[in-house]
Each structure stands twice: as C-alpha cells, then as structure tokens.
C-alpha atoms as a PDB file:
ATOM      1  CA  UNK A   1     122.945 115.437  87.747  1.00  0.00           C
ATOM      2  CA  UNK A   2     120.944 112.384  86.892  1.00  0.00           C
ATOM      3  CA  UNK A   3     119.778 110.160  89.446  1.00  0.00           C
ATOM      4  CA  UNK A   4     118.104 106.318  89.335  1.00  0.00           C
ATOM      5  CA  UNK A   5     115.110 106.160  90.057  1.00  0.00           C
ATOM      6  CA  UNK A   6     115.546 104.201  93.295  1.00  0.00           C
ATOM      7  CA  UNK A   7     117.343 107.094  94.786  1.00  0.00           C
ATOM      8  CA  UNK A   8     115.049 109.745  93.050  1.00  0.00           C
ATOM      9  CA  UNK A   9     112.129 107.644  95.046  1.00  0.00           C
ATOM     10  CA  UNK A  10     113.922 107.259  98.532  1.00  0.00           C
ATOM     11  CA  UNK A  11     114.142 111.114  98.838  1.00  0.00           C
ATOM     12  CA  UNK A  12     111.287 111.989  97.714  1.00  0.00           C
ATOM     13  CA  UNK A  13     109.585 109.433  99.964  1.00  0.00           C
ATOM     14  CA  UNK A  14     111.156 110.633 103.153  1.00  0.00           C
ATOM     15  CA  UNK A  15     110.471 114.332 102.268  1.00  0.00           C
ATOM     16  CA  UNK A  16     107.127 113.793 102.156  1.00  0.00           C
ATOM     17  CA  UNK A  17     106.968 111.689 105.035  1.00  0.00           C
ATOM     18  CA  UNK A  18     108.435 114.206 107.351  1.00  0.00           C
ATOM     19  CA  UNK A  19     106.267 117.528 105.539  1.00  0.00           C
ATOM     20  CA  UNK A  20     103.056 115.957 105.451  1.00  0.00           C
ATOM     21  CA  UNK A  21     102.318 115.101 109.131  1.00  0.00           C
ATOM     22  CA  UNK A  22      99.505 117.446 108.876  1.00  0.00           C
ATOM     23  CA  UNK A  23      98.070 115.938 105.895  1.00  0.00           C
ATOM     24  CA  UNK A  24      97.726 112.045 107.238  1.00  0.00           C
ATOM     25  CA  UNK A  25      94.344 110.129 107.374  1.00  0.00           C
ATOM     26  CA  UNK A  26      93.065 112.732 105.132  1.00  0.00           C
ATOM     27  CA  UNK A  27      92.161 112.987 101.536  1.00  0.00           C
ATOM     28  CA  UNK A  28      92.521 116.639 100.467  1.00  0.00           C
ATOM     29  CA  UNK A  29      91.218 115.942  96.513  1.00  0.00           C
ATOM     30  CA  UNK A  30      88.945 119.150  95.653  1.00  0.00           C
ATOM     31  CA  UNK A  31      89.706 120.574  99.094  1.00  0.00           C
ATOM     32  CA  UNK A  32      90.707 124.108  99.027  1.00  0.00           C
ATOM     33  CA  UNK A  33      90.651 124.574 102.653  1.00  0.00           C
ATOM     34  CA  UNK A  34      93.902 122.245 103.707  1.00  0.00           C
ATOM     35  CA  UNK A  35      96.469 123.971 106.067  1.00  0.00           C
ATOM     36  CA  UNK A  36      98.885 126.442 104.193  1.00  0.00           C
ATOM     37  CA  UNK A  37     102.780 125.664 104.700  1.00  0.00           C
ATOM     38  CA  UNK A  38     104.892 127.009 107.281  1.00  0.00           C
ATOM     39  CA  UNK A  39     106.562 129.098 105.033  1.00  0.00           C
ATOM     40  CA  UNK A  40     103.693 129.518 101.741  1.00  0.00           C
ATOM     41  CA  UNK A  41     104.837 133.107 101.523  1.00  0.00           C
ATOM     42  CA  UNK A  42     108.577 133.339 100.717  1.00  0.00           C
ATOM     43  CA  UNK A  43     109.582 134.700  97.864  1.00  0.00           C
ATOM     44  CA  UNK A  44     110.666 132.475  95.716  1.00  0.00           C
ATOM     45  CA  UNK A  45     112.435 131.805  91.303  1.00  0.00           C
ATOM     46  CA  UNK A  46     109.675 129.693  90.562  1.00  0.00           C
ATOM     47  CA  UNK A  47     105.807 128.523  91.476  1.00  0.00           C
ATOM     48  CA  UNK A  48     103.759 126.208  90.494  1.00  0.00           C
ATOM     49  CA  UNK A  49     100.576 127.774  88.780  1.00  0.00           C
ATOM     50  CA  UNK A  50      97.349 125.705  87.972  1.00  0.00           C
ATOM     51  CA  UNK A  51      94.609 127.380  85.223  1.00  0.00           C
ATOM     52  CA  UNK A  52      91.298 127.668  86.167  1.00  0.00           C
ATOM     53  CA  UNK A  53      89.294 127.057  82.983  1.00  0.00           C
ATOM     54  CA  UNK A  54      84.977 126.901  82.911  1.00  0.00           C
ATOM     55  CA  UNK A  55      83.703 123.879  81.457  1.00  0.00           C
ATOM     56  CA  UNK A  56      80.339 125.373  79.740  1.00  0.00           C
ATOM     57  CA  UNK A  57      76.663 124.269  80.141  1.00  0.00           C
ATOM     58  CA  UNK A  58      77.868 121.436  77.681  1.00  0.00           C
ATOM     59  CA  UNK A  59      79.505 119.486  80.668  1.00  0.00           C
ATOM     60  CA  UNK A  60      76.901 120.758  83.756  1.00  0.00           C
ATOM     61  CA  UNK A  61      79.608 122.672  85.663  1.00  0.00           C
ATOM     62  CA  UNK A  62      80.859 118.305  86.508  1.00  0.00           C
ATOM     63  CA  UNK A  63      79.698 115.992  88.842  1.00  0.00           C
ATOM     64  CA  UNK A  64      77.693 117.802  91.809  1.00  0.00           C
ATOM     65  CA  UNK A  65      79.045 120.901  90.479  1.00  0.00           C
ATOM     66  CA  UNK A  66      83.216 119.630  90.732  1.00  0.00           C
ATOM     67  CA  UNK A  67      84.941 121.831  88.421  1.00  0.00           C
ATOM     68  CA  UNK A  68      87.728 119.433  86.854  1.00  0.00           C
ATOM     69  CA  UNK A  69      90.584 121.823  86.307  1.00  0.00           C
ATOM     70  CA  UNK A  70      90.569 121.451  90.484  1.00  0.00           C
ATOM     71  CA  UNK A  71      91.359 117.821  89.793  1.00  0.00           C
ATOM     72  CA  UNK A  72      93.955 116.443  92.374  1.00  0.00           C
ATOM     73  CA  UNK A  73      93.640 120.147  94.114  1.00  0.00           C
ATOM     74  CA  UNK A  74      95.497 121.389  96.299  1.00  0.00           C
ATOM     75  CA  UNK A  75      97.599 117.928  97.321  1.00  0.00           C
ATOM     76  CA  UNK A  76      99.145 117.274  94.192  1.00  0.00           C
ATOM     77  CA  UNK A  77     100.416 120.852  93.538  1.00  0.00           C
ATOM     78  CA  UNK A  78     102.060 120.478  97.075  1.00  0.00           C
ATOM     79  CA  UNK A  79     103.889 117.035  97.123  1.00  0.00           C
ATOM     80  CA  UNK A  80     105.174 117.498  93.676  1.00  0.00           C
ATOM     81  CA  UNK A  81     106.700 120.868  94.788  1.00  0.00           C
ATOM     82  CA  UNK A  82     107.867 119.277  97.693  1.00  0.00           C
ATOM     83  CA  UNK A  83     109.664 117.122  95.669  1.00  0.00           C
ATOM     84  CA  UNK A  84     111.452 119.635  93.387  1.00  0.00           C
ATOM     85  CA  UNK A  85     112.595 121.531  95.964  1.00  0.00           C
ATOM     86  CA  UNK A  86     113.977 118.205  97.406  1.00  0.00           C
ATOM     87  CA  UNK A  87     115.843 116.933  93.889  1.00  0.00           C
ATOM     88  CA  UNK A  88     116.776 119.864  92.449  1.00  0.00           C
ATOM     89  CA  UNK A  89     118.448 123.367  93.311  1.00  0.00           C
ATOM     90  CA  UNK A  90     115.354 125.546  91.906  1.00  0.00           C
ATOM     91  CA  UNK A  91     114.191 127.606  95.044  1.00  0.00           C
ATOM     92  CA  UNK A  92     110.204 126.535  94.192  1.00  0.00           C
ATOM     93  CA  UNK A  93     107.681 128.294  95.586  1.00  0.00           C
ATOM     94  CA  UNK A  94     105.854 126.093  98.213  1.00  0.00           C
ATOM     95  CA  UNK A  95     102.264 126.879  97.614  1.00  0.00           C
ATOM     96  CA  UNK A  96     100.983 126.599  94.695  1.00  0.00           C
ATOM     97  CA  UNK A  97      99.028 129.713  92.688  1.00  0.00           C
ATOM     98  CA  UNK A  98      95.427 129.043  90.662  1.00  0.00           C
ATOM     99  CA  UNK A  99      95.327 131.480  88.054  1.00  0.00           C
ATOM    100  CA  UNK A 100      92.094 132.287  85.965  1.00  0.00           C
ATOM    101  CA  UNK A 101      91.915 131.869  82.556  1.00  0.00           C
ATOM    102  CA  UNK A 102      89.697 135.593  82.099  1.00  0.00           C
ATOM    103  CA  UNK A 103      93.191 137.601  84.022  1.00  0.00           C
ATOM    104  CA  UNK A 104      96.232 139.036  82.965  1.00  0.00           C
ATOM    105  CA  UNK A 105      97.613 137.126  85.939  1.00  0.00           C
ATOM    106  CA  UNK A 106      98.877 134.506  83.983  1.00  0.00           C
ATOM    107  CA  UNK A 107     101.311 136.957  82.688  1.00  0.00           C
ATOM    108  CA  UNK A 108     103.215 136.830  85.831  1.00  0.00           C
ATOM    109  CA  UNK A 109     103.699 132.842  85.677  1.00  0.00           C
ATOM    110  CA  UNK A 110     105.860 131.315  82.987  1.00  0.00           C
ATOM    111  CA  UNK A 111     104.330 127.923  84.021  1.00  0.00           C
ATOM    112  CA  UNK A 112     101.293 126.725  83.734  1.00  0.00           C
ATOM    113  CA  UNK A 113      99.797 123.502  85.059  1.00  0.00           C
ATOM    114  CA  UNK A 114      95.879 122.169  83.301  1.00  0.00           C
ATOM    115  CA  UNK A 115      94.391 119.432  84.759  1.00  0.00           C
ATOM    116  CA  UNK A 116      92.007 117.834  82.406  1.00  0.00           C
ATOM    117  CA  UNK A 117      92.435 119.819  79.248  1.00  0.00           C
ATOM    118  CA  UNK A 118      89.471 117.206  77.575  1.00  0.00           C
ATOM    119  CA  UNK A 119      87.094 119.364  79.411  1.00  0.00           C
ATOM    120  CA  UNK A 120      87.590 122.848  79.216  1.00  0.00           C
ATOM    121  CA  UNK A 121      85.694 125.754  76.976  1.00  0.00           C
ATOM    122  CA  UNK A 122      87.518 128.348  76.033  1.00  0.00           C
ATOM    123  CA  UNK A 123      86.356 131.788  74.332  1.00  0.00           C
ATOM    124  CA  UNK A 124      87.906 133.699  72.025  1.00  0.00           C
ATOM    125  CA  UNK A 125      89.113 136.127  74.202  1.00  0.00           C
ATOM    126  CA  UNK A 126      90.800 133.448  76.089  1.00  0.00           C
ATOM    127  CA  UNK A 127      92.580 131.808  73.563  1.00  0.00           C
ATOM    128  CA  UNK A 128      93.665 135.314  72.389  1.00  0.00           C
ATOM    129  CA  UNK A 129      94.888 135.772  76.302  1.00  0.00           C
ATOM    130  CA  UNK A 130      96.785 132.236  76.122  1.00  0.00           C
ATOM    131  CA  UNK A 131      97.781 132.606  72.560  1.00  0.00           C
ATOM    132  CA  UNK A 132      99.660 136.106  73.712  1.00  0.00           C
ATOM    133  CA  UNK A 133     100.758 134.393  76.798  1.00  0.00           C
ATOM    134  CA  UNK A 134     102.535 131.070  75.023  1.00  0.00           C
ATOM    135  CA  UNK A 135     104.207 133.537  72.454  1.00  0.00           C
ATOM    136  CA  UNK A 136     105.712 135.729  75.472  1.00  0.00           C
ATOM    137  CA  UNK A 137     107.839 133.418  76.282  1.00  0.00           C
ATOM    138  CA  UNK A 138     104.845 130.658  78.448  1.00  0.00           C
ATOM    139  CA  UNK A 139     104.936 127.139  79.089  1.00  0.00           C
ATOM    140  CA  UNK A 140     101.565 125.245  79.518  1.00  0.00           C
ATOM    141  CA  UNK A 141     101.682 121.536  80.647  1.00  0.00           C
ATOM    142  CA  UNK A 142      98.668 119.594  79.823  1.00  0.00           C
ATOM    143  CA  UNK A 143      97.849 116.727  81.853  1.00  0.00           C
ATOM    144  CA  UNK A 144      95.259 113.875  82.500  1.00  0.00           C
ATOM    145  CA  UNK A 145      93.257 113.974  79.087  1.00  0.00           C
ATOM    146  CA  UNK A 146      92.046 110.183  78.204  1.00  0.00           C
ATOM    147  CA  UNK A 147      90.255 108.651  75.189  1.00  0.00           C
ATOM    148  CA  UNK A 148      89.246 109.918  71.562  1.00  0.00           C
ATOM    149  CA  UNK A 149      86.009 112.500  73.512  1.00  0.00           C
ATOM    150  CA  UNK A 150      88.585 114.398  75.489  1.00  0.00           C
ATOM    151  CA  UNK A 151      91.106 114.758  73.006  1.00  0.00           C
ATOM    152  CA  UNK A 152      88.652 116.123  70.037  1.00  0.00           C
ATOM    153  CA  UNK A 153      87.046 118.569  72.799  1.00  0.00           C
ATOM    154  CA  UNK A 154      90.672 119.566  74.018  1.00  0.00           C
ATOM    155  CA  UNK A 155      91.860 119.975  70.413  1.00  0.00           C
ATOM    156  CA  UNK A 156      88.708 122.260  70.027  1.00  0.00           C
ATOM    157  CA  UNK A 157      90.179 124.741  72.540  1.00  0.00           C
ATOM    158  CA  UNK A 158      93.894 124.388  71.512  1.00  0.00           C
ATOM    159  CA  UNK A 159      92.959 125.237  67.859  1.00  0.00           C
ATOM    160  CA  UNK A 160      91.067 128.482  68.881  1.00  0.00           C
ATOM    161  CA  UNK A 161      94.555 129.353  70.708  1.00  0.00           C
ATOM    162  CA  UNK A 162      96.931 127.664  67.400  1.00  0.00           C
ATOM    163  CA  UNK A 163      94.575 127.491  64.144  1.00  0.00           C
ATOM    164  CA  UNK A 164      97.827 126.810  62.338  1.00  0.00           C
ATOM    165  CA  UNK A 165     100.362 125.012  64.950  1.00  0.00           C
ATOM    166  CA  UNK A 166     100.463 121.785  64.396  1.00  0.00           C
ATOM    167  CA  UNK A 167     100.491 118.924  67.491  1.00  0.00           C
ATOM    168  CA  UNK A 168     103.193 116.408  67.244  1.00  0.00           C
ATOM    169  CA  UNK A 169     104.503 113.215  69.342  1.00  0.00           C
ATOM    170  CA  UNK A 170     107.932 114.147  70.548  1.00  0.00           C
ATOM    171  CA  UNK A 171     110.459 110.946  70.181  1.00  0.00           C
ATOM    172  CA  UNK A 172     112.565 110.252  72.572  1.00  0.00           C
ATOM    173  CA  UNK A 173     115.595 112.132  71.909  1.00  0.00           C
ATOM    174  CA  UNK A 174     113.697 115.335  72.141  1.00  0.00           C
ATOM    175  CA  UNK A 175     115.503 117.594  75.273  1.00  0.00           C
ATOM    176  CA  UNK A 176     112.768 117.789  77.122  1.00  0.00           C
ATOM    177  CA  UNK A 177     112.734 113.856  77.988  1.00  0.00           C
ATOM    178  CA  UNK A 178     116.703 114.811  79.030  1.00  0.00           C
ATOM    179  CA  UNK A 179     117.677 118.017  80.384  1.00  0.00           C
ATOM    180  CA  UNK A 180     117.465 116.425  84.089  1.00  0.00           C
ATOM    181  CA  UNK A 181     116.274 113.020  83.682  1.00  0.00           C
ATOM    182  CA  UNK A 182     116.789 110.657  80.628  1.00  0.00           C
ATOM    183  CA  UNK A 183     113.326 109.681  80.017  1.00  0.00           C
ATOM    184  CA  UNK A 184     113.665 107.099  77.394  1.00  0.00           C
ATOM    185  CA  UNK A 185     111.117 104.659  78.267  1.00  0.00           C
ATOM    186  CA  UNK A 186     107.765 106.801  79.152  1.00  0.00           C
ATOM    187  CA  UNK A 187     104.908 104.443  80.449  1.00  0.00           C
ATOM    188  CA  UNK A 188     101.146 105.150  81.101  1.00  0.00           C
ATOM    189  CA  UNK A 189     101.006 107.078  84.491  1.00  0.00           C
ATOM    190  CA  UNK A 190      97.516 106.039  85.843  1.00  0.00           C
ATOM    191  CA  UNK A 191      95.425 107.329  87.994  1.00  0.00           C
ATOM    192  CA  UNK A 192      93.870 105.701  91.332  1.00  0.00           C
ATOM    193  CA  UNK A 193      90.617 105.335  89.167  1.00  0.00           C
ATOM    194  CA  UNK A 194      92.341 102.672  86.991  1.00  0.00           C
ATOM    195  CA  UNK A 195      94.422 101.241  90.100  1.00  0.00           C
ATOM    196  CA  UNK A 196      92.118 100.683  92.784  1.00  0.00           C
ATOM    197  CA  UNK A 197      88.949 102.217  91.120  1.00  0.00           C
ATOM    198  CA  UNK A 198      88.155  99.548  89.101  1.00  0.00           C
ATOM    199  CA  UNK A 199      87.654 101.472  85.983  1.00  0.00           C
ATOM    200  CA  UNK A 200      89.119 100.228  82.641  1.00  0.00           C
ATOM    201  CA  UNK A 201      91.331 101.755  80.109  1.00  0.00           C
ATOM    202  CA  UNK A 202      89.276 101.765  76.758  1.00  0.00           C
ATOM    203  CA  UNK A 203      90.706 101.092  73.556  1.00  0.00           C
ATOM    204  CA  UNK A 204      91.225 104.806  72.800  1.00  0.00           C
ATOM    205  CA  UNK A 205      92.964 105.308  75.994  1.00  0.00           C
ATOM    206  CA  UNK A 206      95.247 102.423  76.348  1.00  0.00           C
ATOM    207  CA  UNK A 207      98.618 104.009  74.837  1.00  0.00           C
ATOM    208  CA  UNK A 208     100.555 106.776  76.487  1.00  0.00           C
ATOM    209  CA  UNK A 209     100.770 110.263  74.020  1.00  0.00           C
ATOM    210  CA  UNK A 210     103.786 112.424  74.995  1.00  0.00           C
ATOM    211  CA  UNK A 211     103.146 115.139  72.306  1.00  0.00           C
ATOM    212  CA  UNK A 212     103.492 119.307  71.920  1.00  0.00           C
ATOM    213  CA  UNK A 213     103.449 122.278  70.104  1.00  0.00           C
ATOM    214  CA  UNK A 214     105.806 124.386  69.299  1.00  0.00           C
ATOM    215  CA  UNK A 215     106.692 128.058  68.482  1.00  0.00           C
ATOM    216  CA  UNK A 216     108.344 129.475  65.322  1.00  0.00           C
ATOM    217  CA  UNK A 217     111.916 128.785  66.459  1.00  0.00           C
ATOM    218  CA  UNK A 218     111.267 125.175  67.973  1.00  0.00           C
ATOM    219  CA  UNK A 219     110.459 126.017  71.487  1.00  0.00           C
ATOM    220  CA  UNK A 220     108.255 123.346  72.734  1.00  0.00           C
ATOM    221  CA  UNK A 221     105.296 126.091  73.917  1.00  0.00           C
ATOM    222  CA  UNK A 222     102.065 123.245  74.921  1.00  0.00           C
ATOM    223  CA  UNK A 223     103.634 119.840  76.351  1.00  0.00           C
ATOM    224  CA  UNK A 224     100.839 117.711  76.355  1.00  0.00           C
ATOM    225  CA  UNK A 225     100.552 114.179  78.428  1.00  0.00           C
ATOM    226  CA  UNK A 226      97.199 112.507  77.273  1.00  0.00           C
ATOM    227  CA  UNK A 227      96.161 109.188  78.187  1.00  0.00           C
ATOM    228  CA  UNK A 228      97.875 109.609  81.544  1.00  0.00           C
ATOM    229  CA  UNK A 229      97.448 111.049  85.025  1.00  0.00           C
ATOM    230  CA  UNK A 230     100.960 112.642  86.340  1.00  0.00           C
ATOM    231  CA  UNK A 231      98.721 114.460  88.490  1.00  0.00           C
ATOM    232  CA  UNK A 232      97.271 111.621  90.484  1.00  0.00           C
ATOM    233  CA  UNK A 233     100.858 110.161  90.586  1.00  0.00           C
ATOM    234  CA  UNK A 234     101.690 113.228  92.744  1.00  0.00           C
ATOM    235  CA  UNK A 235      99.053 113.197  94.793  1.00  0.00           C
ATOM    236  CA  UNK A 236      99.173 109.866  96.002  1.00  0.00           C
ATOM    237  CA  UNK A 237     102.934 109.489  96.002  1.00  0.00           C
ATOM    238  CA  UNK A 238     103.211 109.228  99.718  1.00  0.00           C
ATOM    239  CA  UNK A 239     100.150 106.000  99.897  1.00  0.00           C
ATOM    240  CA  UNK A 240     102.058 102.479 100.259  1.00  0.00           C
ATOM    241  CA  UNK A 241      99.021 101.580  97.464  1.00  0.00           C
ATOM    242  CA  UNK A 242     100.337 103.615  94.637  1.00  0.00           C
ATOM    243  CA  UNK A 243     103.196 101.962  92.224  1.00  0.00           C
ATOM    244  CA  UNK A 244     106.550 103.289  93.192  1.00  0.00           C
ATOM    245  CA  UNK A 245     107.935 103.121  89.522  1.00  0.00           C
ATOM    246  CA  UNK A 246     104.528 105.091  87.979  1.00  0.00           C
ATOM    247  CA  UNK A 247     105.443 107.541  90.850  1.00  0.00           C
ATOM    248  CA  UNK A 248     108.758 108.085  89.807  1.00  0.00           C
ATOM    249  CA  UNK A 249     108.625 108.690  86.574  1.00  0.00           C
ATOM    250  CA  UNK A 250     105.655 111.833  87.345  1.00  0.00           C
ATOM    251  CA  UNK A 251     108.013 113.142  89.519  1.00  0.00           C
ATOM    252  CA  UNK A 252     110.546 113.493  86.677  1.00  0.00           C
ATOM    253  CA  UNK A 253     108.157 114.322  83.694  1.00  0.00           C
ATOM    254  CA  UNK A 254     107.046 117.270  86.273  1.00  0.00           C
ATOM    255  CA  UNK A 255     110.729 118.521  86.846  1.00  0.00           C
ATOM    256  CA  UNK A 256     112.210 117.901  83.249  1.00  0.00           C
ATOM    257  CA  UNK A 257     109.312 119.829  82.085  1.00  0.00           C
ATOM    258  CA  UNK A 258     109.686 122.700  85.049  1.00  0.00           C
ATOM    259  CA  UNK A 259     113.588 123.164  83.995  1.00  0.00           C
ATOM    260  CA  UNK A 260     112.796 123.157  80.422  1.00  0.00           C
ATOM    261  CA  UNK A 261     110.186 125.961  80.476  1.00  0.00           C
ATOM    262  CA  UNK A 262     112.638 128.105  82.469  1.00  0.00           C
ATOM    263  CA  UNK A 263     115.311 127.072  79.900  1.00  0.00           C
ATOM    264  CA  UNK A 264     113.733 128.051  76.719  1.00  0.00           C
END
C-alpha cells in the first residue's frame, strides 16, 4: 500500500515521539553508549546492519580520531527502524548491528548500511569478502558521499570489489523507486551541515545521484545515494528544525530499498 507523504510523516512523527522519551535534550551522533531498547533482543526477519570500514593513514583516522562510517551512529539506525516497523509489516529488528568489514559476519546480514562511502580504504581481501558477499545474494546501500573527492576515492574501493561492473543512474521507472513508494521526484536530502551548519553545497555536489550496480541477471547489488544525506534525515527526523518533506522522502528511499533487497 502506498501512502502520501503527509500521512507517511504523521505516523512516523508520533512513533517517534512516544519511543524516544529517553533520547530528548540529547544528541546521540558518534555515541555508542545511548540506552538499548526495551526489547533490542527479539528475534526478528530483518536488521538493520551498518559496515565498519578503516579510513587509512591517508585520512588521519578523521577529525579527533571520529571514524566516519559511525556517522549519524547509533540515532539514525534507531528512528529509521522505528519507522519501518511503524509503516510497514516487516518485523525489523530494533537495534541495529555494526558489522566489520575484516568478518564473515556480514554473511549473516543481507543488508548493509555505509555511511560515507567517499572515505573508506578497502584491501583486497575486503573487496574479495564484499565482492563474495554482493554475489550471495547482498544488498549494500551507500549513503552520504558529496562532491567529485569522495566519489573518485569511493569509486577507488568499489572498483577493487567490481573491476568490470559498471555504475549507472537508475531513471525513474526503475522498481526500486516503486515497490512501496512511487518515488518519482527524488530531491537532495541534506544534511544539518547544509541546513543549519552553514556550509555550502559546491558545484560538484549540488545535484542529487540516485545510481547502482548491478549483478549478471539485473539485480540492483550497490544502491548508491551520493550528493545526499538520508542518514542525517533519520536522525533528526523527530527536531521541529529539520524539513518535513526532506524527511519523508529518507524515510521511503530507506524502506523501498529495505523491501527490495529482501525481494531480489
């Protein structure tokens, strides 16, 4: 069933409103140590599961030693799974699962969430490990790359994983933009940095790339979101200060992309 995005919004809003009591007057960005959910360890079809990638001595280990994969960690892994097990009938998981790109772990999660692609360094023992992994039968969702720098240095890592698959910009009748939601117009998600930051899209960053890659029978493997932030979006979904419509349409890019990987 597809819902407006009025409806989609009201929901969502009062689910979080009512879970996140606990979270209030705090920021939980990089903050590993919030309070786990009531019920964290149910059993459960689905989970949300974030990589943990190194960034090299190239990038310094981050600012004062933030590791960007933990972007938006743990508070947008949380509200966004709040909100699919609000809108849809997938019994999600409601703790999320960081899973290390060195383990076989990833094995035992067909979804994969990476924050900040543009910065990771991958080996090739890695890529072999994600290149296996995507094959099996894996979805990766690639979020919050911006600019010319981050896509070259994320492209460096993909192609050690696909030195033949090609990237391409999905149109809009593609059915991942429709197997929930009909996602025909897709807008630049920002993040707070670019809303009440007061940092500036550059000209390499200023248009929205909904783009993938896909296996040998058409299965979109690698759905990539550069030059936006659907992370951020669910993060800061329940603050009065962050657009309602950008919201929105995170919230569905996150579930269309969910049901498709368990689809396909």
């Amino acid at each position: 069933m597809k819902l407006p995005p009025s409806i989609l919004l009201l929901g969502l809003a009062l689910t979080i409103s009512c879970s996140l009591l606990t979270f209030q007057g705090r920021v939980f960005e990089e903050d590993e140590t919030s309070p786990l959910p009531p019920n964290a360890n149910e059993k459960a079809e689905w989970g949300f599961a974030r990589l943990h990638y190194t960034m090299g001595n190239e990038f310094g280990g981050g600012y004062r030693g933030f590791q960007r994969w933990a972007a938006d960690y743990p508070k947008a892994d949380r509200q966004f799974v709040m909100g699919v097990r609000r809108l849809t009938r997938l019994h999600a998981r409601p703790i999320e699962q960081v899973i290390d790109v060195n383990s076989n772990e990833m094995f035992d999660w067909p979804w994969i969430y990476v924050e900040d692609g543009g910065w990771w360094t991958i080996s090739e023992e890695q890529a072999a490990r994600m290149r296996e992994y995507l094959l099996k039968g894996g979805f990766m969702m690639i979020d919050d790359s911006h600019g010319d720098y981050e896509w070259d240095n994320f492209m460096r890592g993909m192609l050690m994983i696909f030195p033949d698959r090609p990237v391409e910009d999905l149109k809009d009748a593609d059915e991942i933009f429709h197997i929930m939601y009909d996602l025909d117009e897709r807008f630049q998600i920002p993040g707070t940095r670019f809303i009440w930051g007061g940092r500036q899209y550059t000209t390499d960053s200023k248009i929205p790339q909904w783009r993938a890659i896909r296996d040998d029978s058409g299965r979109i493997m690698v759905a990539i979101c550069h030059n936006s932030d659907v992370g951020d979006a669910w993060e800061w979904a329940d603050s009065p200060k962050y657009p309602e419509r950008d919201a929105s349409l995170a919230y569905r890019i996150g579930i269309n992309y969910i049901l498709y990987g368990m689809t396909h």
